[in-house]
Protein backbone atom coordinates (compact mmCIF):
# COMPACT_ATOMS: atom_id res chain seq x y z
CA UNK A 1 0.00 0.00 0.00
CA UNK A 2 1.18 3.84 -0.95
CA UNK A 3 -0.28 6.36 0.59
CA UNK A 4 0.52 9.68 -1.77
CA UNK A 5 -0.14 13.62 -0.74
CA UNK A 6 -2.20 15.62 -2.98
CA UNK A 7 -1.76 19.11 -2.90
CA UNK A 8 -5.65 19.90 -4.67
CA UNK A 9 -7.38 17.51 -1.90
CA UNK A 10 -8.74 20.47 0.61
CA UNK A 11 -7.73 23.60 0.96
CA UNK A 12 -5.23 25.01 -2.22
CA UNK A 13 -2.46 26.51 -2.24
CA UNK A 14 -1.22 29.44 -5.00
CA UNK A 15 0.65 27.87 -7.87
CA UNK A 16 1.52 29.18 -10.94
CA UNK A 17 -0.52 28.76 -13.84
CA UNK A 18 1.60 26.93 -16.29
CA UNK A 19 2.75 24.97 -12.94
CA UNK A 20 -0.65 23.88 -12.23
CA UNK A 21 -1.57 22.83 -15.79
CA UNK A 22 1.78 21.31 -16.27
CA UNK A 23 0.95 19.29 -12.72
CA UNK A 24 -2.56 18.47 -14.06
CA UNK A 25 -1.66 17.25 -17.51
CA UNK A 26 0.80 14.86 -16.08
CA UNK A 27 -1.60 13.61 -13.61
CA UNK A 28 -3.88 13.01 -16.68
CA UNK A 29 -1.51 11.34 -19.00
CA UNK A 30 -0.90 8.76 -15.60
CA UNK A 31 -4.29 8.34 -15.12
CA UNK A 32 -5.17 7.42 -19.12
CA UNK A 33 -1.70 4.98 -19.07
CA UNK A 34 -2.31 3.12 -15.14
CA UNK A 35 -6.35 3.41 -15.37
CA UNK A 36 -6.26 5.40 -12.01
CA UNK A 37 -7.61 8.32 -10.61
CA UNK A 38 -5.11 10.63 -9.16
CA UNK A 39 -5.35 13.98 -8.21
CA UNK A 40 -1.26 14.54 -7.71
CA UNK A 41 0.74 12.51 -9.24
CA UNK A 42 3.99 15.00 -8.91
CA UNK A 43 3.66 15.40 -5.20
CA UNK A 44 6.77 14.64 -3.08
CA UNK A 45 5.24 13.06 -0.30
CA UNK A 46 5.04 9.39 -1.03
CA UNK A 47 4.76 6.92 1.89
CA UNK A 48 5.79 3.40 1.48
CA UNK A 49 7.05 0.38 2.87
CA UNK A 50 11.48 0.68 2.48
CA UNK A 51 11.83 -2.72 1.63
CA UNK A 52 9.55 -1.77 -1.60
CA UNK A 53 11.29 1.27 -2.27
CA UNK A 54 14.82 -0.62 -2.01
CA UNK A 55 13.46 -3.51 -4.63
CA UNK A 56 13.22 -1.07 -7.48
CA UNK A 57 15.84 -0.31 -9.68
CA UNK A 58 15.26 3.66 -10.32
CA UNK A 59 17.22 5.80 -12.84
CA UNK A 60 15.90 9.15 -12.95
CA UNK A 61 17.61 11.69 -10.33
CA UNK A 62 15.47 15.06 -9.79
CA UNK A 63 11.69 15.17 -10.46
CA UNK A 64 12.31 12.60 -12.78
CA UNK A 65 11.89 10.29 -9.72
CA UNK A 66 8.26 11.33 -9.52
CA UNK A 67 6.84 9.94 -12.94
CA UNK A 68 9.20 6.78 -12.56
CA UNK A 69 8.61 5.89 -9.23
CA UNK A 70 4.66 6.11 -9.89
CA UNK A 71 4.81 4.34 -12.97
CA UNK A 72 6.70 1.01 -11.16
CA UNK A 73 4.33 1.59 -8.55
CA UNK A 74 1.02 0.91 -10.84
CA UNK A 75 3.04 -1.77 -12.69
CA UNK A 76 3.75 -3.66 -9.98
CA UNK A 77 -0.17 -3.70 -9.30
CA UNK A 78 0.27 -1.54 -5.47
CA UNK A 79 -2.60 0.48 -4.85
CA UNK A 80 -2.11 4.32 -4.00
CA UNK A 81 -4.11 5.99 -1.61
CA UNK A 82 -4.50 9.83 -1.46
CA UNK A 83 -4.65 12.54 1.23
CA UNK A 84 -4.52 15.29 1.99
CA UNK A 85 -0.96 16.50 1.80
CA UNK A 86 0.86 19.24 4.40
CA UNK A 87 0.22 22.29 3.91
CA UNK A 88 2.54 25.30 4.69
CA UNK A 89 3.17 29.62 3.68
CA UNK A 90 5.80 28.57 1.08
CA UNK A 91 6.04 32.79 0.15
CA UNK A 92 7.00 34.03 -3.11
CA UNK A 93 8.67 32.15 -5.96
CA UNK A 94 12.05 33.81 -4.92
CA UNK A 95 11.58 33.43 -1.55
CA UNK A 96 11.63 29.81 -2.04
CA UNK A 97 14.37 29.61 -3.68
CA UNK A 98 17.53 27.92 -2.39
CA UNK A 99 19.52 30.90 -0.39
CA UNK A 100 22.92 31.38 -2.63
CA UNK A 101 21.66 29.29 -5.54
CA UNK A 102 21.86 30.45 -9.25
CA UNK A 103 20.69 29.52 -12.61
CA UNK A 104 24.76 28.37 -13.11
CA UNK A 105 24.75 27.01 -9.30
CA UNK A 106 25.48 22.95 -10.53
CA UNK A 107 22.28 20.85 -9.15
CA UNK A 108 22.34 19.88 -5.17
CA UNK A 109 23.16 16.28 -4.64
CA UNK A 110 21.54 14.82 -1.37
């Protein structure tokens, strides 16, 4: 069982446009490809069992993890349960961003 975070189940938060219909076209495309229904399928919080997260094999670094990681989840046959995710005052676009960090800054590696 997967238990994912969807940020449009209650109260909403302020995205960006082109955020939100980028967000909501890739939900769509995963629902149409897994037969599933979704709300936030690029949400980072994911909760799941470690010894299923350690059995898969993923590739993608970044928010490339988000599409793979669902997509081996609905092949596998693991059904994904939504709620409602955390909710905080994220601020501004550039308030968000990382203190120090740059268009040239090379990507973080955790």
């Amino acid at each position: 069982m997967f238990v994912y975070g969807s940020r449009f189940i209650g109260r909403h938060r302020v995205f960006l446009f082109t955020h939100y219909m980028g967000n909501r076209g890739l939900t769509l495309l995963t629902n149409v490809l897994y037969n599933t229904m979704l709300t936030d399928m690029e949400t980072c919080f994911k909760v799941m069992r470690v010894e299923v997260l350690r059995s898969m094999t993923l590739r993608s670094e970044r928010f490339g993890i988000e599409p793979e990681l669902t997509a081996k989840i609905f092949k596998r046959g693991y059904r994904v349960y939504e709620s409602r995710s955390l909710t905080t005052d994220a601020g501004t676009m550039k308030e968000r961003r990382s203190p120090g960090r740059t268009a040239s800054s090379p990507p973080g590696r955790w």
